[in-house]
Protein backbone atom coordinates (compact mmCIF):
# COMPACT_ATOMS: atom_id res chain seq x y z
CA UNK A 1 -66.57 46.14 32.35
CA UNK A 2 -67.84 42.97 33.61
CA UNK A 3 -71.53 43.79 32.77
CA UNK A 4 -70.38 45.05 29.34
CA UNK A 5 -68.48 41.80 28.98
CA UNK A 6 -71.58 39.42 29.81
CA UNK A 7 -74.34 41.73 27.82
CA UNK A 8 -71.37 41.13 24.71
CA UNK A 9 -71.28 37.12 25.21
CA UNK A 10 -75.06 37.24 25.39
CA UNK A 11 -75.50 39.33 22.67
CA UNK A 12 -73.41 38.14 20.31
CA UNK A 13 -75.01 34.61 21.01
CA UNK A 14 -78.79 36.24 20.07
CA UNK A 15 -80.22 34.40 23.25
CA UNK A 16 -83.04 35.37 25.87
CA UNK A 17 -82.02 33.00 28.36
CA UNK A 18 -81.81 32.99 31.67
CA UNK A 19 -78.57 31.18 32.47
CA UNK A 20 -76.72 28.79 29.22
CA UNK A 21 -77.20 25.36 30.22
CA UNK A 22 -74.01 23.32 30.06
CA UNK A 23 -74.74 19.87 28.61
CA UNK A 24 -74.44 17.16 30.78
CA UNK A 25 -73.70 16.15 34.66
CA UNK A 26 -70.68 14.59 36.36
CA UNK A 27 -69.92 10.92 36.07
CA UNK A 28 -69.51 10.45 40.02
CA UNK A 29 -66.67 8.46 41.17
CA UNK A 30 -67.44 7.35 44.74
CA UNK A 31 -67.08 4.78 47.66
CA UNK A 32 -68.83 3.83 50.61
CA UNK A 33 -66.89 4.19 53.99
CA UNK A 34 -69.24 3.96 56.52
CA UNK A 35 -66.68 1.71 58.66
CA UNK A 36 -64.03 4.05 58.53
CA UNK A 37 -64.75 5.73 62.18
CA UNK A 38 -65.28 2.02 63.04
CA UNK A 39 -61.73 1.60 61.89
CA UNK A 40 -59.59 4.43 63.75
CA UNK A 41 -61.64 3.65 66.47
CA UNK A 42 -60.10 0.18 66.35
CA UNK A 43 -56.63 1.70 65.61
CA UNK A 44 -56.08 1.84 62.01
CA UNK A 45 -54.67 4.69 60.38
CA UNK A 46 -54.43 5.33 56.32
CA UNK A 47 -51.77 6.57 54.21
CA UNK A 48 -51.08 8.21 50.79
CA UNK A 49 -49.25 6.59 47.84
CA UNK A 50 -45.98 7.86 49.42
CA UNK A 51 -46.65 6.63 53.40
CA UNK A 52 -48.00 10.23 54.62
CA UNK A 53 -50.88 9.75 56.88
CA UNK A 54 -54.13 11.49 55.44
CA UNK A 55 -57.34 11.62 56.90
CA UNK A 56 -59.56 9.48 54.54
CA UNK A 57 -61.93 11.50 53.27
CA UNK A 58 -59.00 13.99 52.21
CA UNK A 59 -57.25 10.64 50.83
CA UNK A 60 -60.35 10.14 48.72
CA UNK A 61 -60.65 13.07 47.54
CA UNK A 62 -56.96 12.90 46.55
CA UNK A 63 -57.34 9.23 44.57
CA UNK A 64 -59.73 11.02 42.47
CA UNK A 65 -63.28 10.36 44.40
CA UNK A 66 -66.37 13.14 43.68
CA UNK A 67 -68.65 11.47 46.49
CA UNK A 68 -69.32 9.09 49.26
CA UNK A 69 -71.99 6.93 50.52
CA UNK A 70 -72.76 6.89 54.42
CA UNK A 71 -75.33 4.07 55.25
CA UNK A 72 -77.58 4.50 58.31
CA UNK A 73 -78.98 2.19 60.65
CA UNK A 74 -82.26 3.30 62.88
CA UNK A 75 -80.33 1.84 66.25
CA UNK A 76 -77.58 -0.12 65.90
CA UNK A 77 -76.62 -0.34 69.55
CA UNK A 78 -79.85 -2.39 70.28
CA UNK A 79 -77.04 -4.84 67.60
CA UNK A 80 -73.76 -4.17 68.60
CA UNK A 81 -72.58 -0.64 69.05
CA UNK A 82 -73.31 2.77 67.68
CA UNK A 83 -71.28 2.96 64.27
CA UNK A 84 -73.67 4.01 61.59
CA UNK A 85 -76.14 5.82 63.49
CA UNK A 86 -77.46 9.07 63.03
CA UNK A 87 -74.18 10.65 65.20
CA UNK A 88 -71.39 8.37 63.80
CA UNK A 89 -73.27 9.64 60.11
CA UNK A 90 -73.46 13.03 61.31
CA UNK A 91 -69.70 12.97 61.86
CA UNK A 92 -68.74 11.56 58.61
CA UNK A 93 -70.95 13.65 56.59
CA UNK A 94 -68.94 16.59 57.70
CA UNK A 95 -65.77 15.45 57.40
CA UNK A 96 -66.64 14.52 53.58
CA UNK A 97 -68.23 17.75 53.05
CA UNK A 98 -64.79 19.48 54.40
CA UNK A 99 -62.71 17.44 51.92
CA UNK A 100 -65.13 18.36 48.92
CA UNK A 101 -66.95 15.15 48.44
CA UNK A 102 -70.45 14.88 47.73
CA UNK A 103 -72.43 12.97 49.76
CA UNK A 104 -75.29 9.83 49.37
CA UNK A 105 -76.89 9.19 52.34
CA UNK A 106 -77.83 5.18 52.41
CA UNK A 107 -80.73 4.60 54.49
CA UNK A 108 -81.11 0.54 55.86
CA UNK A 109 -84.45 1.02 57.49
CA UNK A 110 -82.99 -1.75 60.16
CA UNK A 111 -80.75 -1.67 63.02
CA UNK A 112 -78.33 -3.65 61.16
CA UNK A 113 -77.68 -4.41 57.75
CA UNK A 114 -79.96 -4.90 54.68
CA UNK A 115 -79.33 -6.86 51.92
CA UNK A 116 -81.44 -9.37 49.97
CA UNK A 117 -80.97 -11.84 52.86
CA UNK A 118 -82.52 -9.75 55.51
CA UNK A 119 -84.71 -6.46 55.57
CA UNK A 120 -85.37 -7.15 59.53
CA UNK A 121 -87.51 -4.81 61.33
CA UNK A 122 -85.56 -2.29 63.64
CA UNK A 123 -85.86 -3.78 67.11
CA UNK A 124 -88.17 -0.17 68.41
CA UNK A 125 -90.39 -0.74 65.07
CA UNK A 126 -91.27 -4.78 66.05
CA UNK A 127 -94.64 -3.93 66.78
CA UNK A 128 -95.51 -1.31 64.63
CA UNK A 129 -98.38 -2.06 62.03
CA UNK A 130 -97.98 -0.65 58.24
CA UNK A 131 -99.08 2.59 58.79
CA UNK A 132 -97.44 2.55 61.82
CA UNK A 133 -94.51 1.91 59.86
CA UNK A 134 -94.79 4.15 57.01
CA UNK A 135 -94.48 7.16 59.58
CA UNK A 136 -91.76 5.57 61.48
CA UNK A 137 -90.05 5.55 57.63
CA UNK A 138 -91.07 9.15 56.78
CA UNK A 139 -89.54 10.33 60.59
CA UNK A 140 -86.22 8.47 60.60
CA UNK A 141 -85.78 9.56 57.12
CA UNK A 142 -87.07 13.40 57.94
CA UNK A 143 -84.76 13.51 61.44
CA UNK A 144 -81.48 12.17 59.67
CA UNK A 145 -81.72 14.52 56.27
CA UNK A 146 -82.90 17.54 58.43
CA UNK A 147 -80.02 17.51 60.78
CA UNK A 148 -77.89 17.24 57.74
CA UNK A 149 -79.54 20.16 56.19
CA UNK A 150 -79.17 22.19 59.01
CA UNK A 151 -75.37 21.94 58.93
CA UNK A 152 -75.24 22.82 55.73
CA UNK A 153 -75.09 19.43 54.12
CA UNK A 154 -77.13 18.47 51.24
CA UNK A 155 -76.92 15.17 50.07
CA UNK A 156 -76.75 14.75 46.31
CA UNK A 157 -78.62 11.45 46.65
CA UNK A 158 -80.84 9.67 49.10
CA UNK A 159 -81.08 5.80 49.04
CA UNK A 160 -84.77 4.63 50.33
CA UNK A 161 -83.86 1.15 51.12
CA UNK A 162 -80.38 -1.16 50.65
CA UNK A 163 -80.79 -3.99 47.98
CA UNK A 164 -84.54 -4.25 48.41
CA UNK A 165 -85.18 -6.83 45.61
CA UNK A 166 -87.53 -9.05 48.13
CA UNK A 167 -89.14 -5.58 49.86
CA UNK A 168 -87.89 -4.65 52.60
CA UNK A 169 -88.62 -4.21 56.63
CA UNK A 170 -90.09 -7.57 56.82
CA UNK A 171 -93.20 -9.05 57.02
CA UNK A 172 -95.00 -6.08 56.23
CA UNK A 173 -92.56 -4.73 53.70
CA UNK A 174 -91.91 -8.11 51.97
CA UNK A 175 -92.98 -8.33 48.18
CA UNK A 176 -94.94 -11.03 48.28
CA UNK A 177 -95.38 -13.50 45.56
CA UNK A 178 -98.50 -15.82 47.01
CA UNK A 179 -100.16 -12.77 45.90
CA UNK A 180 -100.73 -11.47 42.31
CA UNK A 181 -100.27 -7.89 40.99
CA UNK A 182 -100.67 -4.57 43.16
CA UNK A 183 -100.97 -6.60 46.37
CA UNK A 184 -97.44 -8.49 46.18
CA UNK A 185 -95.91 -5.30 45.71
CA UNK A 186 -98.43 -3.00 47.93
CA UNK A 187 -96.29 -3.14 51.48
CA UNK A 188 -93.06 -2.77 49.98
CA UNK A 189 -94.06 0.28 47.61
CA UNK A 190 -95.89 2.01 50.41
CA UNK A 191 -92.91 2.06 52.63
CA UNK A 192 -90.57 2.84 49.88
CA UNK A 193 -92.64 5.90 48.94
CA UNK A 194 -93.19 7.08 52.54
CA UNK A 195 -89.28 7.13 52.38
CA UNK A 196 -89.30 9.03 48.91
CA UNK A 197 -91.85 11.71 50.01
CA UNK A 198 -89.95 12.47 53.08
CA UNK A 199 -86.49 12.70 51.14
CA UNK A 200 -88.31 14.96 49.06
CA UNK A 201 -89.80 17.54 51.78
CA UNK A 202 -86.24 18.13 53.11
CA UNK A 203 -84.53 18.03 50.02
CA UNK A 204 -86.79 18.32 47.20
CA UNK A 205 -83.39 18.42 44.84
CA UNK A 206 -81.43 15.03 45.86
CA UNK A 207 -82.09 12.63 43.58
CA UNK A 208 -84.41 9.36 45.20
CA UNK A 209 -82.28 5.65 44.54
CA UNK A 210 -84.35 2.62 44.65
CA UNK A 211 -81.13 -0.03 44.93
CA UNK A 212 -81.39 -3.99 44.12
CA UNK A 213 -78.63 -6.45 43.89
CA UNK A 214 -77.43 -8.99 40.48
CA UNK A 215 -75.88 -5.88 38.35
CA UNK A 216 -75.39 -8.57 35.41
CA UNK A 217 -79.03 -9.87 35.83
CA UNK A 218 -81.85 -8.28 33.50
CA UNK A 219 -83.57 -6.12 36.29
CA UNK A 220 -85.94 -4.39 33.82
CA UNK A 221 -88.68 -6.54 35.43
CA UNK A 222 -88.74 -5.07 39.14
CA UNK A 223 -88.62 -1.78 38.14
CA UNK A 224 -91.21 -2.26 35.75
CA UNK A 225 -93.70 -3.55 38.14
CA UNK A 226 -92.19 -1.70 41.13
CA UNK A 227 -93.45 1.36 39.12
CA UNK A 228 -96.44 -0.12 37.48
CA UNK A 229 -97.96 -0.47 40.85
CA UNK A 230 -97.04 2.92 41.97
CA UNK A 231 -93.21 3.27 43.03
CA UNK A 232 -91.59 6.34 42.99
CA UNK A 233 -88.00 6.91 42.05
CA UNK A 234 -85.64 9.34 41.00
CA UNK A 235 -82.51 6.88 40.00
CA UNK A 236 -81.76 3.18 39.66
CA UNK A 237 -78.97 2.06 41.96
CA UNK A 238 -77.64 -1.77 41.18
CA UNK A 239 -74.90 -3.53 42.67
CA UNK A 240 -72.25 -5.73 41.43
CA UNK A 241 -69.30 -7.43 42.32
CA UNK A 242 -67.68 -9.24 39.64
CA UNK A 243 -66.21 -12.55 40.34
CA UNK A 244 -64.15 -15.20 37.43
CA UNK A 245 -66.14 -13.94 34.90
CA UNK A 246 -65.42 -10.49 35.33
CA UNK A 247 -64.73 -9.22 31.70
CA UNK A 248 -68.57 -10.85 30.86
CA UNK A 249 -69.62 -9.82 33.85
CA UNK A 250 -69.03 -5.98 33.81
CA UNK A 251 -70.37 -5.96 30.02
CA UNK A 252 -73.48 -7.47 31.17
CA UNK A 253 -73.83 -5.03 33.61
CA UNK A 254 -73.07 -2.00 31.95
CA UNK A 255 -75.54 -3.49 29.03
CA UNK A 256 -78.38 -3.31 31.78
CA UNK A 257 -77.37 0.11 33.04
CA UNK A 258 -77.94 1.74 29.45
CA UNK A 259 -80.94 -0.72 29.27
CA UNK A 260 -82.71 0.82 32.36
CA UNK A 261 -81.90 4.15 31.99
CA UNK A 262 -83.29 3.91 28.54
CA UNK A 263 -86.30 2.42 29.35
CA UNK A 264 -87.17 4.11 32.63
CA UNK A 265 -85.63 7.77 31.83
CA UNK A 266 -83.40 8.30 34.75
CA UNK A 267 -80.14 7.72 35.53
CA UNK A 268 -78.45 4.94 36.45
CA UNK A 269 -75.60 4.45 38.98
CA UNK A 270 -73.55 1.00 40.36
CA UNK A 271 -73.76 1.99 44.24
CA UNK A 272 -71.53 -1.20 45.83
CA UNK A 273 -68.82 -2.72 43.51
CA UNK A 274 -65.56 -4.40 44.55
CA UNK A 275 -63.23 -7.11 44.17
CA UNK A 276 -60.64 -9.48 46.29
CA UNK A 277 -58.03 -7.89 47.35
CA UNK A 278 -55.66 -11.15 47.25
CA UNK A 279 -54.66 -9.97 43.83
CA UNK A 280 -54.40 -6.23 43.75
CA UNK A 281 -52.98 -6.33 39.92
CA UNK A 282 -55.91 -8.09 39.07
CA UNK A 283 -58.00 -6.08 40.94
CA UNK A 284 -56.97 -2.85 39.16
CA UNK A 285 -57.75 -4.41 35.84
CA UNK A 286 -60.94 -5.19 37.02
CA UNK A 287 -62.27 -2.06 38.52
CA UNK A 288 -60.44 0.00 35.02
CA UNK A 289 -62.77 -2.45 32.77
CA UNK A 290 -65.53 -1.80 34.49
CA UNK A 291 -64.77 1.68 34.97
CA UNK A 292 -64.09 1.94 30.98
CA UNK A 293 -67.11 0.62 30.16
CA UNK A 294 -69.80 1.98 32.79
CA UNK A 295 -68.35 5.71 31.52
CA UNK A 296 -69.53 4.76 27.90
CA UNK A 297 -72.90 3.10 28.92
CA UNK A 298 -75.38 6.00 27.97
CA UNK A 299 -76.88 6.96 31.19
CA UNK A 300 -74.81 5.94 33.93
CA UNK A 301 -74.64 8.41 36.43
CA UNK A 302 -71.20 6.80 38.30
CA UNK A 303 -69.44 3.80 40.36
CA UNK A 304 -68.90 3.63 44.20
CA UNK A 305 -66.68 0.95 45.64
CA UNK A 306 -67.82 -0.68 48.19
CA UNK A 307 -65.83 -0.18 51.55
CA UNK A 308 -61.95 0.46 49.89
CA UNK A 309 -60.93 1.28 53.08
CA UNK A 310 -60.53 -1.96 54.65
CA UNK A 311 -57.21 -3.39 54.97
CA UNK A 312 -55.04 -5.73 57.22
CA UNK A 313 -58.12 -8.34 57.05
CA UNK A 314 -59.72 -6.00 59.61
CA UNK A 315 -63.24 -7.07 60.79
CA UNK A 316 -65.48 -5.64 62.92
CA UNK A 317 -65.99 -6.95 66.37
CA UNK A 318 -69.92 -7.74 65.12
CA UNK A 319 -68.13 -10.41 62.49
CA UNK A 320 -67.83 -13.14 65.05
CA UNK A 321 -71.25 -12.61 66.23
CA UNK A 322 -72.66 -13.23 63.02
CA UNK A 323 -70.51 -15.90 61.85
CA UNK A 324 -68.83 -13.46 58.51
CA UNK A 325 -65.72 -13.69 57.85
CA UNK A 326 -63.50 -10.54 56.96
CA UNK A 327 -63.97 -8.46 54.27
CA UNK A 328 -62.28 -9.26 51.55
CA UNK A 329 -62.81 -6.22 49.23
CA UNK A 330 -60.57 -3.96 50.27
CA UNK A 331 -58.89 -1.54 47.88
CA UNK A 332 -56.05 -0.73 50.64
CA UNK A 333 -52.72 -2.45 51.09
CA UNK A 334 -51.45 -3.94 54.41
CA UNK A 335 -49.78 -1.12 55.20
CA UNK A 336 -52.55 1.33 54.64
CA UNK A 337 -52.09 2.46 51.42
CA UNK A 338 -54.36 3.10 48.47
CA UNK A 339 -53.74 -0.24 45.80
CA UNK A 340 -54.61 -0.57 42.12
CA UNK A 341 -58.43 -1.16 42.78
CA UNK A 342 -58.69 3.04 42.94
CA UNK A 343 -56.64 3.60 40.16
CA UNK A 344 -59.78 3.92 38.72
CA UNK A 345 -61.25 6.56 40.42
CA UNK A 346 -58.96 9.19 39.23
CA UNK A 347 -60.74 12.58 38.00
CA UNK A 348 -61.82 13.18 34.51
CA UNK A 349 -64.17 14.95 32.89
CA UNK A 350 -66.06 12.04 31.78
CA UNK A 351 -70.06 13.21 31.73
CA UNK A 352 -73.15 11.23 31.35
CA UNK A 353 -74.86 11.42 27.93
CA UNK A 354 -78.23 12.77 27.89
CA UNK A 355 -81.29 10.39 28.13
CA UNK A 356 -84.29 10.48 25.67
CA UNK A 357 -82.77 12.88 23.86
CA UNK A 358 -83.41 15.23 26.70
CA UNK A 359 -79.98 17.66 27.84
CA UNK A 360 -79.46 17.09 31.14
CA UNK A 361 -79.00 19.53 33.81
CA UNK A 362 -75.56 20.85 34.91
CA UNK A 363 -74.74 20.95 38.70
CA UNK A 364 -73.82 25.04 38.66
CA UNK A 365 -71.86 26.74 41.31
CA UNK A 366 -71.34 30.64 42.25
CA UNK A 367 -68.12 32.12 42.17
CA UNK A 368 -68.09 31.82 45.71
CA UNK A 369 -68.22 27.88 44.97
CA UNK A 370 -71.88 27.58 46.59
CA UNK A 371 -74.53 24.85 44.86
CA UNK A 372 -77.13 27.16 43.11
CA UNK A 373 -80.30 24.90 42.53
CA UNK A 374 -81.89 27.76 40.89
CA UNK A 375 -79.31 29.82 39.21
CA UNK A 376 -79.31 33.86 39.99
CA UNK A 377 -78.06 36.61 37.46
CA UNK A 378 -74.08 36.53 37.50
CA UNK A 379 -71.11 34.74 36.34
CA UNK A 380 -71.90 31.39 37.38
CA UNK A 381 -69.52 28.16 36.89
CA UNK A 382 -71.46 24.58 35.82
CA UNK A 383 -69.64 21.75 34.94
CA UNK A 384 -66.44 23.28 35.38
CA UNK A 385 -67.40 25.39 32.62
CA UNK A 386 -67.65 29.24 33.27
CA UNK A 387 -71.04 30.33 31.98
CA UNK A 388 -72.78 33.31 32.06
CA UNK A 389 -76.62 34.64 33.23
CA UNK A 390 -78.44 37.77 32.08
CA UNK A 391 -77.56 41.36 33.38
């Protein structure tokens, strides 16, 4: 009866195909929570809406989250302590795979964090010359995807680099502008590819991020040349954190998402958002209008708050080392709770119009809810959409 019931569909529909592609892919509704071991480690708990403890990556799965983003440092004990490393990522990864979260694995290529301030060399790295570096890239990035892999966890998306608008692991890594053309961007692209190839002989499916900073800012221009000159990516990631401005500031930067993805033919996706959390009204209007108006931007592939975890004014014991002074970001209340900032996140159906004109391809599942990268015959679900294959 089944077969009889899928040769009918297929018949009746007068197509050859091997499986009916569903058009379009999830709008992903993430956040990055790489501190939260950090956190219960240090004694914090969280809570649902009505005060039951939940482990957080069931909690985020609850407020609505599809994903969330783990960053990795090569040896952050040489720093501090070993939060972030390839254990403490290890460790996360499963618990968000065992709430149903997708995962995007962030990697820093430092011992410490990366941002447009600092791309500093990991400390076992110092004296490592280019090449030297570009297999010290490809093997971090190899070791950490390939124990994932071999727990069964297949990151959706792979970050090569956090923020990297200057380059990144500095000197060699540094775009630099004394130079002209190909050989201001040759260090930087080298290492970034050596990161994209290795992604890419694990997982050849997850989807490469090359991630700057400045959201509102016309960015066309580093992609353009980052590519020109022989860059490889799979996916813009941008980040932005609206301040006064915010209702200009979000339509700026959902302007440049459809922009990008336009121009460059891949998707587009904020990766770090937030707001203060000394206004949590506020901050739930802010994170809905950006929300609202990064779902409509044609190509964007999704949002991740950055760190919504953090409540209570916690701060790492690293903070006083480095002078920062608590995050103020946090999308929790004092006592633990989700706040308006995540109202946001809750689940839809929202998908991500096509690009070029092109339909984009459907993440498709088994009945048995298993990932199929290359669909086999059978009743297979994509999109949340039963569909059916060839008998």
């Amino acid at each position: 009866m089944r077969k009889l019931f899928v040769s009918l569909i297929l018949l009746l529909a007068g197509t050859s195909i091997q499986y009916i592609r569903a058009q379009g892919i999830g709008f992903a509704r993430g956040a990055d929570v790489s501190w939260c071991t950090e956190m219960e480690a240090d004694g914090k708990h969280f809570y649902n809406a009505q005060g039951i403890e939940t482990e957080l990556m069931t909690l985020m799965h609850q407020i609505g989250m599809t994903a969330v983003r783990l960053r990795v440092w090569v040896n952050p004990e040489k720093v501090y302590g070993a939060w972030s490393d390839k254990v403490d990522v290890m460790a996360k990864a499963r618990r968000a795979q065992a709430a149903g979260l997708e995962v995007m694995i962030d990697f820093h290529y430092s011992d410490f964090f990366a941002d447009p301030g600092r791309q500093t060399k990991p400390v076992a790295w110092g004296t490592y010359s280019l090449a030297q570096l570009k297999q010290a890239v490809a093997d971090h990035t190899a070791d950490v995807l390939s124990a994932l892999k071999a727990e069964g966890i297949e990151p959706r998306w792979v970050q090569v680099g956090n923020e990297t608008r200057p380059g990144m692991i500095f000197e060699e890594g540094k775009i630099d502008w004394n130079k002209s053309g190909a050989a201001a961007w040759a260090g930087y692209v080298a290492l970034s590819n050596a990161g994209y190839e290795a992604v890419k002989n694990v997982l050849p499916d997850a989807q490469v991020i090359v991630h700057i900073d400045k959201g509102p800012d016309d960015n066309a221009w580093f992609f353009r040349d980052f590519k020109k000159y022989g860059g490889k990516f799979d996916m813009i990631g941008l980040s932005h954190y609206p301040e006064s401005s915010w209702q200009t500031e979000n339509s700026k930067t959902a302007a440049n998402v459809e922009a990008l993805a336009t121009q460059f033919g891949v998707p587009v996706m904020i990766v770090e958002t937030g707001y203060a959390s000394t206004n949590a009204t506020l901050a739930g209007q802010v994170m809905a209008d950006l929300m609202a108006k990064a779902k409509a931007a044609k190509g964007c592939a999704g949002v991740f708050y950055w760190e919504p975890e953090v409540y209570g004014w916690w701060k790492p014991a690293y903070y006083n080392k480095v002078g920062w002074n608590a995050y103020n970001k946090g999308a929790f209340t004092s006592q633990g709770r989700p706040a308006a900032a995540l109202d946001a996140f809750a689940g839809d159906d929202t998908h991500i119009g096509a690009l070029s004109g092109e339909s984009a391809e459907p993440v498709i599942y088994d009945l048995n809810g298993r990932r199929s990268i290359s669909p086999a015959r059978g009743i297979l679900v994509a999109n949340r959409k039963v569909i059916a294959t060839k008998q």
